[in-house]
Protein backbone atom coordinates (compact mmCIF):
# COMPACT_ATOMS: atom_id res chain seq x y z
CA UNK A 1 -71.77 105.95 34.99
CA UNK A 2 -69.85 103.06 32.79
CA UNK A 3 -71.63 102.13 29.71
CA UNK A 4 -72.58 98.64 29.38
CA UNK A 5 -70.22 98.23 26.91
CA UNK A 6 -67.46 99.78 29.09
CA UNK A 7 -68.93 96.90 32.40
CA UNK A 8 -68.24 94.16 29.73
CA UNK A 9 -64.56 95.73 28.48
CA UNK A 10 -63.68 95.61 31.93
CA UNK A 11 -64.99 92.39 33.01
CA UNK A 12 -63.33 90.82 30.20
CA UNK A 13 -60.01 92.47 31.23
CA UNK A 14 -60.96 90.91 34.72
CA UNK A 15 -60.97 87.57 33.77
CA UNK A 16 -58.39 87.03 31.66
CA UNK A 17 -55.89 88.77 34.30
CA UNK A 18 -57.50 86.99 37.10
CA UNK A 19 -57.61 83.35 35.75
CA UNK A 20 -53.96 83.91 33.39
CA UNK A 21 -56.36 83.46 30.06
CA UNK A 22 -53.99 82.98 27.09
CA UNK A 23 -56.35 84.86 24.87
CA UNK A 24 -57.41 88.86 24.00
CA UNK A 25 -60.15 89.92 26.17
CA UNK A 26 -61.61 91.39 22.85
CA UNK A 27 -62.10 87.87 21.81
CA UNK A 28 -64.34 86.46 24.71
CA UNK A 29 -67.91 86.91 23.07
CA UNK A 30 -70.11 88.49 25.31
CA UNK A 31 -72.50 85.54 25.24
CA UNK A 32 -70.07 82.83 25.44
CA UNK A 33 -70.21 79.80 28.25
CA UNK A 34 -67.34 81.03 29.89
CA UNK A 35 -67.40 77.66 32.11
CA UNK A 36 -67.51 75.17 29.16
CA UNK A 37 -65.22 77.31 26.56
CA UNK A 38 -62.21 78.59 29.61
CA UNK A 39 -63.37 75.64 32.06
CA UNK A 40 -63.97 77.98 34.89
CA UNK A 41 -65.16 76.10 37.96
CA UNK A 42 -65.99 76.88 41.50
CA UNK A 43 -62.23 78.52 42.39
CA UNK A 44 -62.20 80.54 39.33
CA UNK A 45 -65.52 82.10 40.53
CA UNK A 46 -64.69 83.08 43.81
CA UNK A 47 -61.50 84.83 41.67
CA UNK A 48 -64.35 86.63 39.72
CA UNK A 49 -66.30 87.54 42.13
CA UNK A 50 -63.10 89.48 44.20
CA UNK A 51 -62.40 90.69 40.75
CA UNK A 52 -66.08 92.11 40.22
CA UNK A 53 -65.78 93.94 43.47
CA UNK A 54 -62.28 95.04 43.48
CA UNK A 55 -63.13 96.37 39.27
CA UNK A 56 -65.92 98.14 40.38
CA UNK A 57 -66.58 98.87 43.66
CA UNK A 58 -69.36 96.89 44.81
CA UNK A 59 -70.41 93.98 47.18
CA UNK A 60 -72.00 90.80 45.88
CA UNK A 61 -74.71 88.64 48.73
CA UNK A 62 -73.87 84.86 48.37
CA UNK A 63 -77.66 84.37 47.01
CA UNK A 64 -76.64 86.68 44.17
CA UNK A 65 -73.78 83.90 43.38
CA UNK A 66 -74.84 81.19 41.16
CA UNK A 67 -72.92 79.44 38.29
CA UNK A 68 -76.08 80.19 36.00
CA UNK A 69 -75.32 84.00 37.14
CA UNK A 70 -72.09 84.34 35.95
CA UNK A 71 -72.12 81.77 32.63
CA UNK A 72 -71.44 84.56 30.24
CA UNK A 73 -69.47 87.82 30.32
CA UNK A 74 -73.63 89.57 29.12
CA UNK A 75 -74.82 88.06 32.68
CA UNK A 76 -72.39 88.81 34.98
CA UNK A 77 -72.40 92.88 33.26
CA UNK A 78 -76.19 92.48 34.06
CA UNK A 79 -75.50 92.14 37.78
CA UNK A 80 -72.66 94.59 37.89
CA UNK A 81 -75.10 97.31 35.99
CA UNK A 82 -77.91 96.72 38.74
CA UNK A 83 -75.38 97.23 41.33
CA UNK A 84 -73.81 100.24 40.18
CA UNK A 85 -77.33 102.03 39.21
C-alpha cells in the first residue's frame, strides 16, 4: 500500500504531466487551490480524474466528483487513499 505521501508525489506528477504545468511537482503545496493558483476548470478535471484512475487503478462515481473534492492536491489524496484501502 502507497503511503500518503507517495498518493500525493504521484498526484502531483499527474497533474503537471496531464495539464503541461510549467512548474516542479515538488513545488505544488499540498494544500494549495489548485483551481485559483494553475486555473484548472471543468476540462482540466475530467483530465484529473482519467489521470487518478489511470495513476492508480481505481474508478471514481460522478457523485464523488465535485470541484470542492479536488481543490487541493491533500483532498484529492484523501479520496484516492479511501479508494485504494
Amino acid at each position: 500500500m502507497l503511503s500518503d505521501a507517495e498518493i500525493r508525489q504521484k498526484i502531483k506528477e499527474m497533474i503537471v504531466e496531464r495539464l503541461f504545468l510549467d512548474v516542479a511537482p515538488a513545488d505544488i503545496g499540498d494544500d494549495e487551490s489548485l483551481p485559483e493558483k494553475y486555473n484548472i476548470d471543468s476540462v482540466n478535471l475530467f483530465e484529473i480524474v482519467v489521470g487518478l484512475e489511470e495513476v492508480f487503478g481505481i474508478t471514481l462515481a460522478d457523485e464523488e466528483l465535485s470541484v470542492e473534492a479536488f481543490s487541493t492536491v491533500a483532498k484529492i489524496a484523501e479520496v484516492v487513499a479511501r479508494k485504494l484501502s
